[in-house]
N, C-alpha and C. Protein backbone atom coordinates (compact mmCIF):
# COMPACT_ATOMS: atom_id res chain seq x y z
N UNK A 1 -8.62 48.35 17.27
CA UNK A 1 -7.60 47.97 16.31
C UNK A 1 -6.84 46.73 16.79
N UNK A 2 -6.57 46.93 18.38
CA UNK A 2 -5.77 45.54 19.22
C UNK A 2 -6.76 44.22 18.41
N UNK A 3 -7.87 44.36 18.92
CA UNK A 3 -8.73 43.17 18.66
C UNK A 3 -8.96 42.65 17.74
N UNK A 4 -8.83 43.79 16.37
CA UNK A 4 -8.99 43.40 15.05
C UNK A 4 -7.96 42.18 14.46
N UNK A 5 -6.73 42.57 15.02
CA UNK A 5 -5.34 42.38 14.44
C UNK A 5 -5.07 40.99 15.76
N UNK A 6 -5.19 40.66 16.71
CA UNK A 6 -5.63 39.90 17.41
C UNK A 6 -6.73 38.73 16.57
N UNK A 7 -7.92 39.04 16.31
CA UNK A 7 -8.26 37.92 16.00
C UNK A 7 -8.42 37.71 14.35
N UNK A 8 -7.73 38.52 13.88
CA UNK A 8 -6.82 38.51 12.44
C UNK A 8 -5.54 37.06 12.43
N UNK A 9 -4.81 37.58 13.65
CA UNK A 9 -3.54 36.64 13.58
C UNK A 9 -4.36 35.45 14.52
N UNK A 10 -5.10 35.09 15.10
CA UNK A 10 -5.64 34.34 15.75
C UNK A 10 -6.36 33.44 14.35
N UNK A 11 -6.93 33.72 13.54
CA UNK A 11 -7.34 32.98 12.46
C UNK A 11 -6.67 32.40 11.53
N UNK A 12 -4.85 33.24 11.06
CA UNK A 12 -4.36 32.77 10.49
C UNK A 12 -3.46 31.51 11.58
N UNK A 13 -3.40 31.72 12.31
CA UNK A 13 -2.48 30.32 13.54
C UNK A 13 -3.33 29.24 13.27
N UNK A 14 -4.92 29.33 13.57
CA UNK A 14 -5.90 28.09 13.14
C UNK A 14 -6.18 27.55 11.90
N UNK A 15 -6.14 28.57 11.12
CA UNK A 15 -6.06 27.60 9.40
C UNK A 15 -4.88 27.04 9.18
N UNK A 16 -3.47 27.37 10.00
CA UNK A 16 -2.50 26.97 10.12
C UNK A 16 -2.16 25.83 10.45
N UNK A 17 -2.82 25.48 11.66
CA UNK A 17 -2.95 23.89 12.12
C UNK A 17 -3.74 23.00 11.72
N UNK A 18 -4.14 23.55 10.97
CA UNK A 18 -5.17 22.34 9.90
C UNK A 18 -4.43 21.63 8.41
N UNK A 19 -4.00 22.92 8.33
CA UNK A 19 -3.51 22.63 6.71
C UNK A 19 -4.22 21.89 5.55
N UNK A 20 -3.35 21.48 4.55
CA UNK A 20 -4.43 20.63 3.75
C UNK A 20 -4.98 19.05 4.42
N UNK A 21 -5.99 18.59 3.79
CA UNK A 21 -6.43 17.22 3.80
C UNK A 21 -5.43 16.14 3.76
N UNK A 22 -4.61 15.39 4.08
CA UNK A 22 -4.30 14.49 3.82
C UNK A 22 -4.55 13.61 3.35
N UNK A 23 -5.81 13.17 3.06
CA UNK A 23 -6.45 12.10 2.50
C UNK A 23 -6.40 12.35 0.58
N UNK A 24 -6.18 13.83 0.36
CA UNK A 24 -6.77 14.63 -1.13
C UNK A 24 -5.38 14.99 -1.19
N UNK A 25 -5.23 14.90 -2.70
CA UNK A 25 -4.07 15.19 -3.22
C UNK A 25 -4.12 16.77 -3.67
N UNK A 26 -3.11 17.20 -4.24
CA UNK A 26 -2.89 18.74 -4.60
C UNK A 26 -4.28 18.80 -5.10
N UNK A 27 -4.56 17.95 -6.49
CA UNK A 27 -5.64 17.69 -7.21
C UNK A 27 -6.75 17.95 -6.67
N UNK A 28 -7.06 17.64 -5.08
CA UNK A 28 -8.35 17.01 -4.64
C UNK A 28 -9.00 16.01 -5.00
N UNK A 29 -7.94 14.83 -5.30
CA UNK A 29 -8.47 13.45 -5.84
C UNK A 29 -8.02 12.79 -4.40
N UNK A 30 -9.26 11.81 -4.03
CA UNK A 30 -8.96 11.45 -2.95
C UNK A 30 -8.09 9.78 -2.97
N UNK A 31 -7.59 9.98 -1.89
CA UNK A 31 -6.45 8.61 -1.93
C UNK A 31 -7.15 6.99 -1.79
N UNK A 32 -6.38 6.32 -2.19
CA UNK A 32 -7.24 4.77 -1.99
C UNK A 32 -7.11 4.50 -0.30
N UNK A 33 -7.48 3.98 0.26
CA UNK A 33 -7.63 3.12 1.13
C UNK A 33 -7.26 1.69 0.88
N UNK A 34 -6.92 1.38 1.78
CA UNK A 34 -5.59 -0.02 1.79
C UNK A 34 -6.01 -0.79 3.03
N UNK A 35 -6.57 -2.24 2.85
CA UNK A 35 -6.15 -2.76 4.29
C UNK A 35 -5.68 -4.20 3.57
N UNK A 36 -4.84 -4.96 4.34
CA UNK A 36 -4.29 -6.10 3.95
C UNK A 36 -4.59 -7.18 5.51
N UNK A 37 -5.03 -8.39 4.86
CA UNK A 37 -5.47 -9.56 5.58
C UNK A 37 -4.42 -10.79 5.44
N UNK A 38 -3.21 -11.17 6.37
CA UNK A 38 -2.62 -12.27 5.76
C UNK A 38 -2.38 -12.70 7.47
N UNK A 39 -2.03 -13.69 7.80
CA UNK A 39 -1.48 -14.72 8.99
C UNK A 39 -0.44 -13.13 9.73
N UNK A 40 -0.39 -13.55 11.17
CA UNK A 40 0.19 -12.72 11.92
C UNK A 40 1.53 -13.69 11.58
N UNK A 41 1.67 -15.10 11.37
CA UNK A 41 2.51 -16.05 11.80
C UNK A 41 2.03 -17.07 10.52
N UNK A 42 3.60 -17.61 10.22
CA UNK A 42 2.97 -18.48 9.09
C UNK A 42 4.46 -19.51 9.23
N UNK A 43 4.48 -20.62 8.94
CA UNK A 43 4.97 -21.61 8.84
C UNK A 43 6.22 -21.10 7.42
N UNK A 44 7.29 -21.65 7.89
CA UNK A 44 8.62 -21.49 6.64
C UNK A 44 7.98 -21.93 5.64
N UNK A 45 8.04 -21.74 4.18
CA UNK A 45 7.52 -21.62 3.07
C UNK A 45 6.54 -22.49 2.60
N UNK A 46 5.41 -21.99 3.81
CA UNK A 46 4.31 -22.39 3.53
C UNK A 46 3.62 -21.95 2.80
N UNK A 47 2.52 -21.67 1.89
CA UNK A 47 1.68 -20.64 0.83
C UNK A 47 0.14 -20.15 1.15
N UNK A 48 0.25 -18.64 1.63
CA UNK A 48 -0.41 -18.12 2.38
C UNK A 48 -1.37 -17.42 1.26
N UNK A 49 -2.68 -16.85 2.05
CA UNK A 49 -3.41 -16.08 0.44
C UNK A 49 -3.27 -14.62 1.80
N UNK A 50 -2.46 -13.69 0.96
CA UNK A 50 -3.06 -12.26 1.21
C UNK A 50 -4.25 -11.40 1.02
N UNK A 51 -5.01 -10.58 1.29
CA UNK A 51 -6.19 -10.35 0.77
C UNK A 51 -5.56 -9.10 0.74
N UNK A 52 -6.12 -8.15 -0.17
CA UNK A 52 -5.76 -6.59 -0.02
C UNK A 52 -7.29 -6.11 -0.62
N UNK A 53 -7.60 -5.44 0.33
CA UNK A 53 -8.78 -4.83 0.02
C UNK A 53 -8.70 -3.21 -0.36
N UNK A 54 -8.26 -2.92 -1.55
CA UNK A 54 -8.66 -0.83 -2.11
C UNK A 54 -9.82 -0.47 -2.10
N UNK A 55 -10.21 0.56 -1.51
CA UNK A 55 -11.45 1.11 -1.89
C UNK A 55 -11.66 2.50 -2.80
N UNK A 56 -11.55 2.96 -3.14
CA UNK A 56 -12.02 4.48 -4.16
C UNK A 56 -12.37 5.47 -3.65
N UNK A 57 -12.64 5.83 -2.02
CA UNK A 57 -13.20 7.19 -1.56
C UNK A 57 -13.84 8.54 -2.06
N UNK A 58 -12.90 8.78 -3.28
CA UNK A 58 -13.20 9.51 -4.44
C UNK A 58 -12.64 10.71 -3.65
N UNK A 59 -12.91 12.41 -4.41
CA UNK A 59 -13.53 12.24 -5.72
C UNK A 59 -12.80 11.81 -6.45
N UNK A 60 -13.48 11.24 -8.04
CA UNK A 60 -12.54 11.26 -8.93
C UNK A 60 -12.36 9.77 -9.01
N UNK A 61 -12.82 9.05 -9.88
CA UNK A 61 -12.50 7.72 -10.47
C UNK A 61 -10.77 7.25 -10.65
N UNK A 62 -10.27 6.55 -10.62
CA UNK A 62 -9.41 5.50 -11.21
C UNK A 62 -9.30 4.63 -12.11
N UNK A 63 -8.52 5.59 -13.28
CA UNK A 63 -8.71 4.66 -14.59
C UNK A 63 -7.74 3.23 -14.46
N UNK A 64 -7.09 2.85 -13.09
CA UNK A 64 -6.29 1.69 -13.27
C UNK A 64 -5.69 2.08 -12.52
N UNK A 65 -5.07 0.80 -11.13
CA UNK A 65 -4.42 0.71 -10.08
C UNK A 65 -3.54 0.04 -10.03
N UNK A 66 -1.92 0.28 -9.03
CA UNK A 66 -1.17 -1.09 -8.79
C UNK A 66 -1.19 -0.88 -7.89
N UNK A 67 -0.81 -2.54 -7.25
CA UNK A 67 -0.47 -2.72 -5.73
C UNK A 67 1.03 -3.19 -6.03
N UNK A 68 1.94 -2.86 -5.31
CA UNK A 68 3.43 -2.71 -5.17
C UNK A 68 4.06 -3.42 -3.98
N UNK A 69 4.97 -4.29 -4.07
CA UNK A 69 5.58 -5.14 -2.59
C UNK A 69 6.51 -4.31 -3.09
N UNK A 70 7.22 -3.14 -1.34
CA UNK A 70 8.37 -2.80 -1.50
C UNK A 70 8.83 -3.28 -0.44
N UNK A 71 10.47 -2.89 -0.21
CA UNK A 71 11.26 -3.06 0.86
C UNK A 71 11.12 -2.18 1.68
N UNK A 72 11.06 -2.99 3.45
CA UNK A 72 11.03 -2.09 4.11
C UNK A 72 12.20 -1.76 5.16
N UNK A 73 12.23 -0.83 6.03
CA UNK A 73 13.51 -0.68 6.64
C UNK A 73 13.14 -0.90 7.77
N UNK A 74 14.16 -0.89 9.09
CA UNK A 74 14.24 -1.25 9.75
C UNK A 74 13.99 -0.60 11.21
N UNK A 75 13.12 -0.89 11.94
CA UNK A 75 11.97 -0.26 12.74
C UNK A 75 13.56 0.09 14.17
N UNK A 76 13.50 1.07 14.77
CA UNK A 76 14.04 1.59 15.86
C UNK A 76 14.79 -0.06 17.17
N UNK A 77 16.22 0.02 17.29
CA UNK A 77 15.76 -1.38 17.62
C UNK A 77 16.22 -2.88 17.25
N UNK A 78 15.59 -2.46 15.87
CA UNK A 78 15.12 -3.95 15.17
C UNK A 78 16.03 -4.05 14.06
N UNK A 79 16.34 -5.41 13.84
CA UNK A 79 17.36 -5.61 12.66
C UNK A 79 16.42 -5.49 11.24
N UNK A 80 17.00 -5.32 9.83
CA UNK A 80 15.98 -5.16 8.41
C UNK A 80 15.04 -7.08 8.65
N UNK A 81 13.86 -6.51 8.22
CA UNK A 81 13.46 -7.79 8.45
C UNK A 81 13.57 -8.47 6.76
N UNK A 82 13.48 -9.76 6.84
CA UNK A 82 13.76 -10.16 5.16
C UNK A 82 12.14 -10.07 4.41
N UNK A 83 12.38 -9.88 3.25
CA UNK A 83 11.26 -9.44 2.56
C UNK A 83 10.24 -10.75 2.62
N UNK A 84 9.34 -10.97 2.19
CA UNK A 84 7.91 -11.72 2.43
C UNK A 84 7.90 -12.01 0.90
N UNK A 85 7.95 -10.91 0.01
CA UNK A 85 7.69 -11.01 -1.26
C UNK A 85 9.38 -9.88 -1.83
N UNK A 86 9.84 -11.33 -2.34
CA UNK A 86 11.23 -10.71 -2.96
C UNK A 86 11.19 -10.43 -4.33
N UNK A 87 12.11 -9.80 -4.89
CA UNK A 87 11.71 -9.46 -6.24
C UNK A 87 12.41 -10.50 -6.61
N UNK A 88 11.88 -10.16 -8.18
CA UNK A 88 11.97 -11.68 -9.56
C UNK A 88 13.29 -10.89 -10.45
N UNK A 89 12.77 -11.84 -11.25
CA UNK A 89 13.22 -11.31 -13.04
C UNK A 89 12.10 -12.01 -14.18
N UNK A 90 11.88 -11.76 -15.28
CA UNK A 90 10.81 -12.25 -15.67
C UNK A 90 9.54 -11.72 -15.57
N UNK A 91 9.22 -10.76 -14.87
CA UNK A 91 8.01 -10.56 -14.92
C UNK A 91 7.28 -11.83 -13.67
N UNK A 92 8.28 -11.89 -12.75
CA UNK A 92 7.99 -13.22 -12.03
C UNK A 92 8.75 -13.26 -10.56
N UNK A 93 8.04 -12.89 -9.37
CA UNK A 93 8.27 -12.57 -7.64
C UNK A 93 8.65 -14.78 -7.32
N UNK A 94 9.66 -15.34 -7.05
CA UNK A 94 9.32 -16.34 -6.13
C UNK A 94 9.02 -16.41 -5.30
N UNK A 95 8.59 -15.23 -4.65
CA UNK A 95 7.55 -15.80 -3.72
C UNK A 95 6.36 -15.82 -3.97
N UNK A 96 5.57 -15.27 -5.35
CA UNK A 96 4.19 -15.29 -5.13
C UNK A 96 3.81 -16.56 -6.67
N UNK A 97 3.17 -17.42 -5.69
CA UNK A 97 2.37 -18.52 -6.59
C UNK A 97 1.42 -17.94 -7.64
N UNK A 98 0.60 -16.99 -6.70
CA UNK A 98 -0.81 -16.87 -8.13
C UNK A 98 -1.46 -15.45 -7.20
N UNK A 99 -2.03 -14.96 -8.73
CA UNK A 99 -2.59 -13.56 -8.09
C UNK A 99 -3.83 -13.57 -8.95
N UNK A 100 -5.05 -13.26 -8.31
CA UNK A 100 -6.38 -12.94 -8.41
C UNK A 100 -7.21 -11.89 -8.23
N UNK A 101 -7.79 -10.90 -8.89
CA UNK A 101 -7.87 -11.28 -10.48
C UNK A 101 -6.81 -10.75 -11.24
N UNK A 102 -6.87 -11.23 -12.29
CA UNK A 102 -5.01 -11.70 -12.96
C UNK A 102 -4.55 -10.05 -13.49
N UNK A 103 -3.41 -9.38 -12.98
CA UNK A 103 -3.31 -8.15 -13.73
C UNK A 103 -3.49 -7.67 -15.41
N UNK A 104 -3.37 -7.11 -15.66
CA UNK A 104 -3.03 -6.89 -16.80
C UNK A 104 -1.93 -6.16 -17.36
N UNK A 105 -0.85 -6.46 -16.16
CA UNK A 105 0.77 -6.27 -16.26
C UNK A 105 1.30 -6.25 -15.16
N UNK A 106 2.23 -6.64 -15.11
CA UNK A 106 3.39 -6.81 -14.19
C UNK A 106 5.09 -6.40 -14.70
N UNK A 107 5.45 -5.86 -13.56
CA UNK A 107 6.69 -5.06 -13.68
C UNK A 107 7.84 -6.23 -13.70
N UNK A 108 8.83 -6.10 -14.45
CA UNK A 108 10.26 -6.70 -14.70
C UNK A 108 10.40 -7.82 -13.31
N UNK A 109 10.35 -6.89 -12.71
CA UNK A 109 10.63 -7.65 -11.21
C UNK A 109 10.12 -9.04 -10.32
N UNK A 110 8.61 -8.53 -11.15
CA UNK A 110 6.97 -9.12 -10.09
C UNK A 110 6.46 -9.00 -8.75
N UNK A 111 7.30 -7.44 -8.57
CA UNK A 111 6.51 -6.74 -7.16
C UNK A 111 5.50 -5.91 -7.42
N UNK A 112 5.60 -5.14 -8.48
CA UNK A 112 4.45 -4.54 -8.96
C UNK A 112 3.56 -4.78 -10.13
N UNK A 113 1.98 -4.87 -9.61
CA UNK A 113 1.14 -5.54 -10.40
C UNK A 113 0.04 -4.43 -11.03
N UNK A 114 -0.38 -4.21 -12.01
CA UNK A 114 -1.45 -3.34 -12.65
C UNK A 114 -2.48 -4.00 -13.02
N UNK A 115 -3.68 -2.95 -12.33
CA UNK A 115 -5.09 -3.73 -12.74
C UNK A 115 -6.24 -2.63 -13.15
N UNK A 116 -7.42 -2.80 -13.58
CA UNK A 116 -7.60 -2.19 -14.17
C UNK A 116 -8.52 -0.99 -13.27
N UNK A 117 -10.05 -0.38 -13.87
CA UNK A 117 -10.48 1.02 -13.53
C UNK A 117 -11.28 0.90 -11.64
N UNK A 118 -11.01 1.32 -10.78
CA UNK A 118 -12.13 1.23 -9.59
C UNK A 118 -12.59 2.83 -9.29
N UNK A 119 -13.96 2.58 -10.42
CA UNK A 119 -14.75 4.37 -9.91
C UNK A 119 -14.91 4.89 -8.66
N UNK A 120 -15.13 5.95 -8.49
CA UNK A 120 -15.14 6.47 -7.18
C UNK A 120 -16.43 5.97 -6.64
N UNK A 121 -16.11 5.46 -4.93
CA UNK A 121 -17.26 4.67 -3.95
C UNK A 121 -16.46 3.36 -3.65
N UNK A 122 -16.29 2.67 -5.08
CA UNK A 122 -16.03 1.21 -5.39
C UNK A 122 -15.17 0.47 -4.33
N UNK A 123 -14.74 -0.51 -4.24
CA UNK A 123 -13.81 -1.42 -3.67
C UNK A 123 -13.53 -2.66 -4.27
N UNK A 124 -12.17 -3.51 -4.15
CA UNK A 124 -12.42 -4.34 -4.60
C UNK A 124 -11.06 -5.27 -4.22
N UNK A 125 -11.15 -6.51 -4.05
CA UNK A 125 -10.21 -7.46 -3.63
C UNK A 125 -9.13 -7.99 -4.58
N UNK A 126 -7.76 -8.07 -4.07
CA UNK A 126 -6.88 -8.50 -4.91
C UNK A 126 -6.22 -9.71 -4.02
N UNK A 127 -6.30 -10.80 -4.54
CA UNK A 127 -5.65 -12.16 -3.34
C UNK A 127 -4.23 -12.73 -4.10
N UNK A 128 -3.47 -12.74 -3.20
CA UNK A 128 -1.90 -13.23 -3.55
C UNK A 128 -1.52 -14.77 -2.88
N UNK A 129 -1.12 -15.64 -3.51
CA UNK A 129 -0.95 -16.79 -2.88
C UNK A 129 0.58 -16.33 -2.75
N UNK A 130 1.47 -16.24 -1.59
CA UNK A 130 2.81 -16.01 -1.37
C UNK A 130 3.19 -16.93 -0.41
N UNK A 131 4.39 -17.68 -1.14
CA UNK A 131 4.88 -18.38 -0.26
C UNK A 131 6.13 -17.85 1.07
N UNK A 132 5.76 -17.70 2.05
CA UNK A 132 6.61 -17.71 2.89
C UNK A 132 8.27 -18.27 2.99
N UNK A 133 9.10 -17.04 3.16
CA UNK A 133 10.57 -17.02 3.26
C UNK A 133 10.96 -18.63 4.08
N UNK A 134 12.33 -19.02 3.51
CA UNK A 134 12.44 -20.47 4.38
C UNK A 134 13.42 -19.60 5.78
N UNK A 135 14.10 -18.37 5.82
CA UNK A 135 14.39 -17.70 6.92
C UNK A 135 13.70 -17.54 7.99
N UNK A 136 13.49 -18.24 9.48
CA UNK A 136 12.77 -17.86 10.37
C UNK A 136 12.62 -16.16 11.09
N UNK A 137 11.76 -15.54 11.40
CA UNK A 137 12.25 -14.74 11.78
C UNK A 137 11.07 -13.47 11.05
N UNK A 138 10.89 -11.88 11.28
CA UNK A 138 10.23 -11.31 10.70
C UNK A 138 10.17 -11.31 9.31
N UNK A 139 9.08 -11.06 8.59
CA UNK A 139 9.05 -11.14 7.08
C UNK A 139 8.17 -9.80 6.65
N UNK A 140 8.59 -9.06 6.17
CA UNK A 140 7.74 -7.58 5.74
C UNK A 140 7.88 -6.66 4.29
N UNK A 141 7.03 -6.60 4.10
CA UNK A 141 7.06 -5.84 3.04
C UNK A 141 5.83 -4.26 2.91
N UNK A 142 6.31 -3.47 2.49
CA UNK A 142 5.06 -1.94 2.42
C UNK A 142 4.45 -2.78 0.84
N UNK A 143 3.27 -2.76 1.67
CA UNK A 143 2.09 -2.30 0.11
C UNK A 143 2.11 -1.05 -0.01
N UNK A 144 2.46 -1.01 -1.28
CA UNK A 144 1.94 0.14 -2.21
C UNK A 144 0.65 0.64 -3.12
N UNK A 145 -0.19 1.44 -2.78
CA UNK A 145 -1.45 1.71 -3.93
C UNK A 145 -1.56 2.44 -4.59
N UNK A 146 -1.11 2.83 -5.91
CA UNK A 146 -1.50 3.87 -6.38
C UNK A 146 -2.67 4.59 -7.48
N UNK A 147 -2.78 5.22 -8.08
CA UNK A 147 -3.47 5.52 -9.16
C UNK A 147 -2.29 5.10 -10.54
N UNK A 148 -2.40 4.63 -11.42
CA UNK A 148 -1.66 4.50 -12.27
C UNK A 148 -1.70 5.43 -13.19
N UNK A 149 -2.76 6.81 -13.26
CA UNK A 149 -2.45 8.01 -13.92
C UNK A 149 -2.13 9.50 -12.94
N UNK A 150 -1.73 8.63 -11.62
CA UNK A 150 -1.49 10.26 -11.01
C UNK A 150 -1.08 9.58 -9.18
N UNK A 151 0.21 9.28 -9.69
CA UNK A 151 1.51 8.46 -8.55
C UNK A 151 1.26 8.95 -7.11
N UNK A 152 0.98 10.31 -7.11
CA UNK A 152 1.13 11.44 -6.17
C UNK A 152 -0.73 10.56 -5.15
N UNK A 153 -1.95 9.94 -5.91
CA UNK A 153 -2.52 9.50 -5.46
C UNK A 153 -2.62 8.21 -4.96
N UNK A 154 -1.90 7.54 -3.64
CA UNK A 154 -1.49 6.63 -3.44
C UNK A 154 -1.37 6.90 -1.79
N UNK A 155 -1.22 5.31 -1.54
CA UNK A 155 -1.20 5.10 0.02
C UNK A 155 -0.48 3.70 0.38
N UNK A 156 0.21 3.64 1.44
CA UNK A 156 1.18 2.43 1.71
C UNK A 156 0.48 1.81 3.30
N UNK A 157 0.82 0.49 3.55
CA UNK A 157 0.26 0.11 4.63
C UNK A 157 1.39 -1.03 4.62
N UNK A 158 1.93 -1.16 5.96
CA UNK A 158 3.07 -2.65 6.39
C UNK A 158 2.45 -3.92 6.23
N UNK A 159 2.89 -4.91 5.71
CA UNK A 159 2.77 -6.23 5.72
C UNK A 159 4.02 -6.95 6.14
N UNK A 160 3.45 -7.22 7.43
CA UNK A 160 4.40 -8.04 8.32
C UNK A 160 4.07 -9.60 9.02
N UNK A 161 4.48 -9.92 9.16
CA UNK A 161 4.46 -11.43 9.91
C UNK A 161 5.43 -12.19 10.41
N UNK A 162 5.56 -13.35 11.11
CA UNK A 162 6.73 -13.83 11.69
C UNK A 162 7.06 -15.13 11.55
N UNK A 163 7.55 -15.53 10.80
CA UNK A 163 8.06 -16.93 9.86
C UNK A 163 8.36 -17.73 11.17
N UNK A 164 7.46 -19.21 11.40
CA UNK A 164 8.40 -20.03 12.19
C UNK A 164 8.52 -21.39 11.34
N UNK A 165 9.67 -22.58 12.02
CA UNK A 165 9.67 -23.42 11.50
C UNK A 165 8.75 -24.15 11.66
């Protein structure tokens, strides 16, 4: 009976430390993958191309994605660094020149951009021409990825760099 109840509670401690997937939502829709390609170091408002590469892991297609410049806070330490990509009005970020391939909406602001379906497997590139802050000094912003029919499927990655004159 010791042994039963022993490796009874011994099984529930190990499914315990596993928990769910992180990668899979409540759903079991799996999250995008995020990597971003821009200068470690970039010259005061010089105009840099970001690359952001999503991929689809699956399961479960994506009827339409945004990528999101938010604000980030301030690392242990370290003073807030100034944003990279500040928000607009207009439907329009000054810091970003041109975005490829062209959404098919953009938020009030012009930090967040909507594009359209990437099926599950897929990947696919989104390039930002952003001009660099004239503030020397760190410049950062969180990408945001989400599913645009299900928020909860989404993933963030830092975009940072260090403005000199």
């Amino acid at each position: 009976m010791r042994r039963a109840l022993a490796a009874a509670l011994a099984g529930l401690v190990l499914a315990s430390c596993f928990g769910p997937d992180p990668n899979l939502t409540e759903s079991g829709k799996g999250k995008p993958d995020v990597t971003v390609d821009f200068p470690a170091r970039v010259q005061r408002l010089s105009v840099e191309s970001a690359s952001i590469t999503v991929t689809n892991p699956g399961p479960g297609d994506m009827s339409g994605f945004s990528i999101e410049f938010s604000l980030v806070g301030k690392a242990a330490g370290e003073t807030v660094p100034t944003p990279l990509v500040a928000a607009g009005s207009g439907e329009k970020s000054p810091s970003i020149d041109g975005v490829e391939p062209e959404p098919n909406a953009v938020s009030l602001e012009g930090v967040r951009f909507v594009f359209g379906s990437l099926p599950e497997g897929e990947s696919t590139e989104v390039r930002f021409q952003i001009e660099a802050p004239d503030e020397p000094g760190v410049a950062a912003n969180a990408v945001i990825v989400s599913d645009v029919e299900e928020v909860e499927r989404s993933r963030g990655v830092r975009l940072v760099t260090e403005v000199t004159r």
